[in-house]
PDB file of N, CA and C in Angstrom:
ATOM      1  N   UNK A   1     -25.343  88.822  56.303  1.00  0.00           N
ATOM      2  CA  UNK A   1     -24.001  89.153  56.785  1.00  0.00           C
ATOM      3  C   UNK A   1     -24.086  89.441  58.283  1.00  0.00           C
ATOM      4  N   UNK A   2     -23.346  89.135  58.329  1.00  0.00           N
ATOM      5  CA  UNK A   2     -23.303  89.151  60.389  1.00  0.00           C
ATOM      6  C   UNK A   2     -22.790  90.856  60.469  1.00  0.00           C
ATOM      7  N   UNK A   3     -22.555  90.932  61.780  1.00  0.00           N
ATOM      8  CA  UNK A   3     -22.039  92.471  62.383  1.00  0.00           C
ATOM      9  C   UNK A   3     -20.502  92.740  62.408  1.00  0.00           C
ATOM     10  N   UNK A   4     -20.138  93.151  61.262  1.00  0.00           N
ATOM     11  CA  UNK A   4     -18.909  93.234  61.425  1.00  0.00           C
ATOM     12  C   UNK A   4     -19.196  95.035  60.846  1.00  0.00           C
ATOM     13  N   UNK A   5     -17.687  95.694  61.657  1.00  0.00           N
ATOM     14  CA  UNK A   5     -17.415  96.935  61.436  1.00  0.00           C
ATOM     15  C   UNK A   5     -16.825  97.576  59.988  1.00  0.00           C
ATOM     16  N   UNK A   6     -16.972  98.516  59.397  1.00  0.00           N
ATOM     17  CA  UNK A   6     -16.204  98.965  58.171  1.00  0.00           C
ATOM     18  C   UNK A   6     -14.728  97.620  57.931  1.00  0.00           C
ATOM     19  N   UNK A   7     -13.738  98.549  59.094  1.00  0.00           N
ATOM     20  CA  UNK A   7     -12.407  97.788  58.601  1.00  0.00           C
ATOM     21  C   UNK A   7     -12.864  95.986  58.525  1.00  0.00           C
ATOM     22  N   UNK A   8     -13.350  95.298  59.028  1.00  0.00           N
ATOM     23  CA  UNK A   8     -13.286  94.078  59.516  1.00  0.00           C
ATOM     24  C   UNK A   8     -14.191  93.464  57.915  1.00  0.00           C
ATOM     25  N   UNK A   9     -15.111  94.302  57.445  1.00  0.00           N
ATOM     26  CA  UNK A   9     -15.878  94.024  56.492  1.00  0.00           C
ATOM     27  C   UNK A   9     -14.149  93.760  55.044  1.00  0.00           C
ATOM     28  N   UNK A  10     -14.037  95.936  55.139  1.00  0.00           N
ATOM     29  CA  UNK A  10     -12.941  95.471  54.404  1.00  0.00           C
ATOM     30  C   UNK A  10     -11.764  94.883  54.057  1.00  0.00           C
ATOM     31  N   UNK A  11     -11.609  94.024  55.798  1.00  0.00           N
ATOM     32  CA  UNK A  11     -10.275  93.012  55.026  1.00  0.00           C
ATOM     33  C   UNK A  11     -11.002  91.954  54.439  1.00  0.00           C
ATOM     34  N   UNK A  12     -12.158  91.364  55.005  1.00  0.00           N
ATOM     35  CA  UNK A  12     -12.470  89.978  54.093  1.00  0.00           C
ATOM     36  C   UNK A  12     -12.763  90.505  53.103  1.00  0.00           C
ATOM     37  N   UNK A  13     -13.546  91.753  52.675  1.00  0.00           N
ATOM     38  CA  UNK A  13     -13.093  91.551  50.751  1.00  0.00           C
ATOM     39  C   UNK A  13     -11.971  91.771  50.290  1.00  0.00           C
ATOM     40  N   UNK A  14     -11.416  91.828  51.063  1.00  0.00           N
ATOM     41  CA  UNK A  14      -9.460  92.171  50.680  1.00  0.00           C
ATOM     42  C   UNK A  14      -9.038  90.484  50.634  1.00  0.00           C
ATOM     43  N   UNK A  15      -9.723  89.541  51.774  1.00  0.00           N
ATOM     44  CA  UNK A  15      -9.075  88.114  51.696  1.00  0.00           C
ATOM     45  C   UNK A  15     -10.168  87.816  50.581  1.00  0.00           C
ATOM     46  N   UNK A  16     -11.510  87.628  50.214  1.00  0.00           N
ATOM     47  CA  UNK A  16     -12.010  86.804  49.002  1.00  0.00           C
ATOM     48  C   UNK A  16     -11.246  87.582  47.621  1.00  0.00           C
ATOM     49  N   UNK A  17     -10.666  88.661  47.560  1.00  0.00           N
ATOM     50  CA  UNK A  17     -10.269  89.374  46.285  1.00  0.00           C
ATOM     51  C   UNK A  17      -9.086  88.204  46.161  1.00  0.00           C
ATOM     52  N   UNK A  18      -8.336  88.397  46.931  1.00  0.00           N
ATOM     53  CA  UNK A  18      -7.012  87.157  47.147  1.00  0.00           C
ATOM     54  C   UNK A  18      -7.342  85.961  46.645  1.00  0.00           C
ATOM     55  N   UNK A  19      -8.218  85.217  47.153  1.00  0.00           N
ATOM     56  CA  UNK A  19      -8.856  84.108  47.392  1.00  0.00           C
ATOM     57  C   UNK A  19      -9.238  83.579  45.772  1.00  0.00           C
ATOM     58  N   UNK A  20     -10.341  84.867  45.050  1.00  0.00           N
ATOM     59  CA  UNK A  20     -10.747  84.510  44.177  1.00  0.00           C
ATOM     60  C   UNK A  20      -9.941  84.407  42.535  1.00  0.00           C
ATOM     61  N   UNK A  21      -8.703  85.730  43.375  1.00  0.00           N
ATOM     62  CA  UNK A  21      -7.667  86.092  42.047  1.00  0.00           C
ATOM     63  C   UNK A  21      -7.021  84.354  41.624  1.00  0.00           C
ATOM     64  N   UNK A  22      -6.704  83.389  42.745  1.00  0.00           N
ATOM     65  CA  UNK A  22      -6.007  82.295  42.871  1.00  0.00           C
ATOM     66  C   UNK A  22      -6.617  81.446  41.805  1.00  0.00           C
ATOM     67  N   UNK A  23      -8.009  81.491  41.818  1.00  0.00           N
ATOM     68  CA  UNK A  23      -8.489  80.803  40.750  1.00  0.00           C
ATOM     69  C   UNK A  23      -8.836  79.500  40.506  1.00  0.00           C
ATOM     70  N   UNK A  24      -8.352  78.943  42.014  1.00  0.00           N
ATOM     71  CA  UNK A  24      -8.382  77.699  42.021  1.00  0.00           C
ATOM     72  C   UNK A  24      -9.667  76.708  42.595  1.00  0.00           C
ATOM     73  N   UNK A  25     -10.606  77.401  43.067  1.00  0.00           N
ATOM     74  CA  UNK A  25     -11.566  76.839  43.329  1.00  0.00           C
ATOM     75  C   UNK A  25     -12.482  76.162  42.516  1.00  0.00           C
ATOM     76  N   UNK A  26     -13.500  75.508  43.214  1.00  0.00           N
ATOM     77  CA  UNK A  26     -14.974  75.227  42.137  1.00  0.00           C
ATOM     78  C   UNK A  26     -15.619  76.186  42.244  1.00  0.00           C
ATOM     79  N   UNK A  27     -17.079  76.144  41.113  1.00  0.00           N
ATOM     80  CA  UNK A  27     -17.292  77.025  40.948  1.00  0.00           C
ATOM     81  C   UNK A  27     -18.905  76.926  41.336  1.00  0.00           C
ATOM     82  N   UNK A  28     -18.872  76.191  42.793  1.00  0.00           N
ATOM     83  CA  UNK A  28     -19.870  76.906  43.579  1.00  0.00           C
ATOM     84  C   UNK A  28     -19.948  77.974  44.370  1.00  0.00           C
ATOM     85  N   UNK A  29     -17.856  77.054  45.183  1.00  0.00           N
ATOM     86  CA  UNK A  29     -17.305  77.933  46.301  1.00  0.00           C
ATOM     87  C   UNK A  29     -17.180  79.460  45.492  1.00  0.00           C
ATOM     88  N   UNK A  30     -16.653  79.588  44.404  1.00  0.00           N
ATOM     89  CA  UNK A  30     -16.167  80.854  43.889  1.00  0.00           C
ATOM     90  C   UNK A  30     -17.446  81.680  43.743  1.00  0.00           C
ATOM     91  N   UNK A  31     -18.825  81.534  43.165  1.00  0.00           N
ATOM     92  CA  UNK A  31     -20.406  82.290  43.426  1.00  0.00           C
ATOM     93  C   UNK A  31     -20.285  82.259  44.667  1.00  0.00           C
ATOM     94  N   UNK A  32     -20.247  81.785  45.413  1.00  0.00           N
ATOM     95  CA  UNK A  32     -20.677  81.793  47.338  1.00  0.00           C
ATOM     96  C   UNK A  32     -19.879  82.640  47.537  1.00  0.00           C
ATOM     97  N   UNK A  33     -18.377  83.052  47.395  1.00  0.00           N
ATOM     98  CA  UNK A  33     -17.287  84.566  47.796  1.00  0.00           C
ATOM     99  C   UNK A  33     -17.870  85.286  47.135  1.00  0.00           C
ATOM    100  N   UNK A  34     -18.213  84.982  45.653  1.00  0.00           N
ATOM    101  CA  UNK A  34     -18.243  86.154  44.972  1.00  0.00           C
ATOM    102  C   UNK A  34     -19.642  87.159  45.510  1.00  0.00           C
ATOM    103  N   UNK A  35     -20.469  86.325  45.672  1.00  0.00           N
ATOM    104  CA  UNK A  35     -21.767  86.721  46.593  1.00  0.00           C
ATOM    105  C   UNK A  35     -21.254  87.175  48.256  1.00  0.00           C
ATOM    106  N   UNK A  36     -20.612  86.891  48.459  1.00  0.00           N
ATOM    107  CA  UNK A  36     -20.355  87.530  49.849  1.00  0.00           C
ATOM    108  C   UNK A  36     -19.175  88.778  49.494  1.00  0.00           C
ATOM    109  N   UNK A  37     -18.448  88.803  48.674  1.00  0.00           N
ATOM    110  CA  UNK A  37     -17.927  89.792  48.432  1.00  0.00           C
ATOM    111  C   UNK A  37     -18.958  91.117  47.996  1.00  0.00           C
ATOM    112  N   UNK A  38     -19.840  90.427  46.867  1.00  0.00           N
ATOM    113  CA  UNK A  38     -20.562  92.302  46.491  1.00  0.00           C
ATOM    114  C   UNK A  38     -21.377  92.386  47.777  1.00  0.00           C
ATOM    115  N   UNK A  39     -21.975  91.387  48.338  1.00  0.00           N
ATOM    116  CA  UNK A  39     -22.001  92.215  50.188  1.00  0.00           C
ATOM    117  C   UNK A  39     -21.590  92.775  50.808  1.00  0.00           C
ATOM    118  N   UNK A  40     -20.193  92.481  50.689  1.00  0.00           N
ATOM    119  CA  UNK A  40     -18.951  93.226  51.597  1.00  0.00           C
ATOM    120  C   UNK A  40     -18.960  94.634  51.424  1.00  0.00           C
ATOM    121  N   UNK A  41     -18.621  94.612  49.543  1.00  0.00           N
ATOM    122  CA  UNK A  41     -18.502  96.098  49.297  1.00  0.00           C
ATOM    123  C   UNK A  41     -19.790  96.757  49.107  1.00  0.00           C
ATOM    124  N   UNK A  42     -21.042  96.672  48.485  1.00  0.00           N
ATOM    125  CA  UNK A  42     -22.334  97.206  49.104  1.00  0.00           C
ATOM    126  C   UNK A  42     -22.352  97.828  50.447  1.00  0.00           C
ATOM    127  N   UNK A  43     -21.974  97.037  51.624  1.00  0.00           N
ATOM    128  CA  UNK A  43     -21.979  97.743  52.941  1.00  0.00           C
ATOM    129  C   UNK A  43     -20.792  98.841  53.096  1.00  0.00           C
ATOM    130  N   UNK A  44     -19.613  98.433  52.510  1.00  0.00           N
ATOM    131  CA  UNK A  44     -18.560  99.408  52.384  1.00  0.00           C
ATOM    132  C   UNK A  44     -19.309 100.708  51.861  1.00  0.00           C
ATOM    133  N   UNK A  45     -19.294 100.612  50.778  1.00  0.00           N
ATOM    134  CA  UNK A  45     -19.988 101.934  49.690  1.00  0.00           C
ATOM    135  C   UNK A  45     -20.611 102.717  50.745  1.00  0.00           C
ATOM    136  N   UNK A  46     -21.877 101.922  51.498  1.00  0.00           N
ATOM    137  CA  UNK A  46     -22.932 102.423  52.242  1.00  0.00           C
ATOM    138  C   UNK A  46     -22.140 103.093  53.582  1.00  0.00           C
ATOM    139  N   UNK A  47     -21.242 102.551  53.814  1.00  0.00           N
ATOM    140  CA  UNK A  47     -20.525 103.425  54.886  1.00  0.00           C
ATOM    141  C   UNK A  47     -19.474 104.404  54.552  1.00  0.00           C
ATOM    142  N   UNK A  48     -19.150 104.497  53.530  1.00  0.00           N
ATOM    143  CA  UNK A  48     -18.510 105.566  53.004  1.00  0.00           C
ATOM    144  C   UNK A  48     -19.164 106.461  52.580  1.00  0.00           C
ATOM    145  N   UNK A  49     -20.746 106.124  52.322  1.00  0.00           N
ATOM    146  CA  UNK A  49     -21.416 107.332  51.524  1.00  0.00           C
ATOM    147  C   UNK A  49     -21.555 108.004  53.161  1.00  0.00           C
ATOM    148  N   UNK A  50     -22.350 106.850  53.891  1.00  0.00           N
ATOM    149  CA  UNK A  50     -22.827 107.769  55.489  1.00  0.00           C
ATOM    150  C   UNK A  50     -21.584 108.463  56.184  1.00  0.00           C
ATOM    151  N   UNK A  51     -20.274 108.417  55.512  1.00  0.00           N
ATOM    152  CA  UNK A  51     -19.321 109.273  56.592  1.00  0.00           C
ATOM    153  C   UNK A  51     -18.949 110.411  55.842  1.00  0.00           C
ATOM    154  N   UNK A  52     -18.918 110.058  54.902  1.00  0.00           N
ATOM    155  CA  UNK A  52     -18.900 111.522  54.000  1.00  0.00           C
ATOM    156  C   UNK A  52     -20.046 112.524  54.002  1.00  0.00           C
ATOM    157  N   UNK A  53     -21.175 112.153  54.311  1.00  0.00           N
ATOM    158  CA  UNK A  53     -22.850 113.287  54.756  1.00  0.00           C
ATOM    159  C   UNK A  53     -22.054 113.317  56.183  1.00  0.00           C
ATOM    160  N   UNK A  54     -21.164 113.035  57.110  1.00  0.00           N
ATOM    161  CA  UNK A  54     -20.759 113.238  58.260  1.00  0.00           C
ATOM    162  C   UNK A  54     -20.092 114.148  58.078  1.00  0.00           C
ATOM    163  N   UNK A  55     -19.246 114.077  57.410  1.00  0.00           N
ATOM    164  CA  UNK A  55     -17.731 114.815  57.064  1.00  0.00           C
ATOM    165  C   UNK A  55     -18.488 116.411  56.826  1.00  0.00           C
ATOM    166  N   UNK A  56     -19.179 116.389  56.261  1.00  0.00           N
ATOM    167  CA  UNK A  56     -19.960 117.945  55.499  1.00  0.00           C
ATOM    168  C   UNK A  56     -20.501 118.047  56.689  1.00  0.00           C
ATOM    169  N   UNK A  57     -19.777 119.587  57.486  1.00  0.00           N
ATOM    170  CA  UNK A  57     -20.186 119.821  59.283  1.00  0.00           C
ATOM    171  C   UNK A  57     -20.644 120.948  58.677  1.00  0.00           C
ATOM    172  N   UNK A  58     -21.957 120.919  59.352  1.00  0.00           N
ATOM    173  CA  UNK A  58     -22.954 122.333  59.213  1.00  0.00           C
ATOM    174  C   UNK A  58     -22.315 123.392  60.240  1.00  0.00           C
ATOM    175  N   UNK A  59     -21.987 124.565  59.905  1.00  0.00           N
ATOM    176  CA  UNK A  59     -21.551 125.355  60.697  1.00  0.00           C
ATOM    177  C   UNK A  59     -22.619 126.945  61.227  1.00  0.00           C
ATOM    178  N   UNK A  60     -22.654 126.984  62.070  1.00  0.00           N
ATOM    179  CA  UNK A  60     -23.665 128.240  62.506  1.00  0.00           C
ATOM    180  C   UNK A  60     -22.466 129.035  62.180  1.00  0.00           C
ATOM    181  N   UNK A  61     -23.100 130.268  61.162  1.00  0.00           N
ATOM    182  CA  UNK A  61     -22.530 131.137  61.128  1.00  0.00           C
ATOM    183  C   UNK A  61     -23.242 132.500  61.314  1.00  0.00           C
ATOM    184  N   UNK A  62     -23.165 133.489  62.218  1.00  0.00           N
ATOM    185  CA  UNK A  62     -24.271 134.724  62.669  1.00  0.00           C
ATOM    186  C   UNK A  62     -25.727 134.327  62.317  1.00  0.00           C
ATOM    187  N   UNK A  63     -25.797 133.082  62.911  1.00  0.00           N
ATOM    188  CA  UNK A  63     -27.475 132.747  62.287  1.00  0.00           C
ATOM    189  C   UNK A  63     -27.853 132.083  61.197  1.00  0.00           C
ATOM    190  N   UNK A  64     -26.533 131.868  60.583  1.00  0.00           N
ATOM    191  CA  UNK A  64     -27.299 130.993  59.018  1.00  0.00           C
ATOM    192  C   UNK A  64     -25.879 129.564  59.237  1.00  0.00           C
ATOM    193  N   UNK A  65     -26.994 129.205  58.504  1.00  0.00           N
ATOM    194  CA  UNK A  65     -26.478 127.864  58.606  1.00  0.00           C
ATOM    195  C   UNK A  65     -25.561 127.781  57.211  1.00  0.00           C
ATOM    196  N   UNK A  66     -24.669 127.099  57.069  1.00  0.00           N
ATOM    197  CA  UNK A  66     -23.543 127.011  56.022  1.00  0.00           C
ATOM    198  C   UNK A  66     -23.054 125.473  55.805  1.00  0.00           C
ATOM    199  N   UNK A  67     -22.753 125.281  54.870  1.00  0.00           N
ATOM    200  CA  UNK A  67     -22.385 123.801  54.864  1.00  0.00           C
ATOM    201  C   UNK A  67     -20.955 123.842  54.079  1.00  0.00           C
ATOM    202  N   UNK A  68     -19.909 123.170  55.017  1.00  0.00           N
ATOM    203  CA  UNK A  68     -18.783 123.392  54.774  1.00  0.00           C
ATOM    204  C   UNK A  68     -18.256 121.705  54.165  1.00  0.00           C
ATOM    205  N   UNK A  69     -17.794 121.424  53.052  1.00  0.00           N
ATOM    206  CA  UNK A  69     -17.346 120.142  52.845  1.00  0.00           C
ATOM    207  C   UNK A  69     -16.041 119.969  53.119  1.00  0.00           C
ATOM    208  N   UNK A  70     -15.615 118.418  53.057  1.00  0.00           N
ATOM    209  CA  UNK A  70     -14.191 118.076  53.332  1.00  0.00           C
ATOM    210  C   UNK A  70     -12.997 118.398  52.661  1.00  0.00           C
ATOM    211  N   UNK A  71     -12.464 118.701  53.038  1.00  0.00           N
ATOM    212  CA  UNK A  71     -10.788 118.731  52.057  1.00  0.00           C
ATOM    213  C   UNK A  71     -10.933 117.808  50.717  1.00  0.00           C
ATOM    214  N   UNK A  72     -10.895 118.434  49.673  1.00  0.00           N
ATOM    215  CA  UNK A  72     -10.573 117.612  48.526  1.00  0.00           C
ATOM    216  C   UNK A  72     -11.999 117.842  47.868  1.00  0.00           C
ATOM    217  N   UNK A  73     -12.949 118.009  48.121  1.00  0.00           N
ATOM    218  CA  UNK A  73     -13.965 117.768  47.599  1.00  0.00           C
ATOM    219  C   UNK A  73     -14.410 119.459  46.557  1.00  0.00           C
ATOM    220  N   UNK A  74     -14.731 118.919  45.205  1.00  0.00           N
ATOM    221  CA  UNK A  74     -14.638 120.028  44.646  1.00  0.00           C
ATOM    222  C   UNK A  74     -16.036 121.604  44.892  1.00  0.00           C
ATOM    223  N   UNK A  75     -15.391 121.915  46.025  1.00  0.00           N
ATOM    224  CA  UNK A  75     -16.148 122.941  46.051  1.00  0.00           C
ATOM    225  C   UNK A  75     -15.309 124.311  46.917  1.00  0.00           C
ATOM    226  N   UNK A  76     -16.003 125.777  47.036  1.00  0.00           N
ATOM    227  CA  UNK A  76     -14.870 126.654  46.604  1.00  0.00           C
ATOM    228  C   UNK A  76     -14.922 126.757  48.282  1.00  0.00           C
ATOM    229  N   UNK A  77     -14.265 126.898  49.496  1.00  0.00           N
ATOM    230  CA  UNK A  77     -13.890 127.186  50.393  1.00  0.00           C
ATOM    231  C   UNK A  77     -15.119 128.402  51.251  1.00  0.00           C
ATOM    232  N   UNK A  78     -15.819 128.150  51.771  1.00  0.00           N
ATOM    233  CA  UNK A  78     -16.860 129.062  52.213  1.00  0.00           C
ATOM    234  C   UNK A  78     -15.969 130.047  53.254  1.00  0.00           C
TER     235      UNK A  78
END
């Protein structure tokens, strides 16, 4: 897969999802998306997991370190 960014990754699996729902292809072309699609989202996943370990901001608090998670995430408000 070449260098493309989060969004740019996720519109082309947004265009092969399109693409493949149509149904109309052969069924080499349709393995060749479908293979570049679980690429797509593999790298997605992988950048959603790395922004979410972002999202969880370590906070100095009088010397100790604390780990505060994002909105929504089930844990109790430090």
């Amino acid at each position: 897969m070449n260098e493309m960014d989060f969004e740019s990754s996720l519109k082309r699996l947004d265009e092969i999802v399109n693409i493949l729902q149509q149904g109309n292809l052969g069924l080499e072309k349709t393995v060749s998306l479908f293979e570049e699609g679980i690429g797509l989202s593999n790298y997605c996943r992988d950048e959603l997991m790395k922004t979410r370990m972002r999202v969880n901001v370590l906070i100095n608090d009088n010397g100790e370190i604390k780990e505060m998670g994002y909105k929504g995430e089930d844990r109790e408000e430090p």
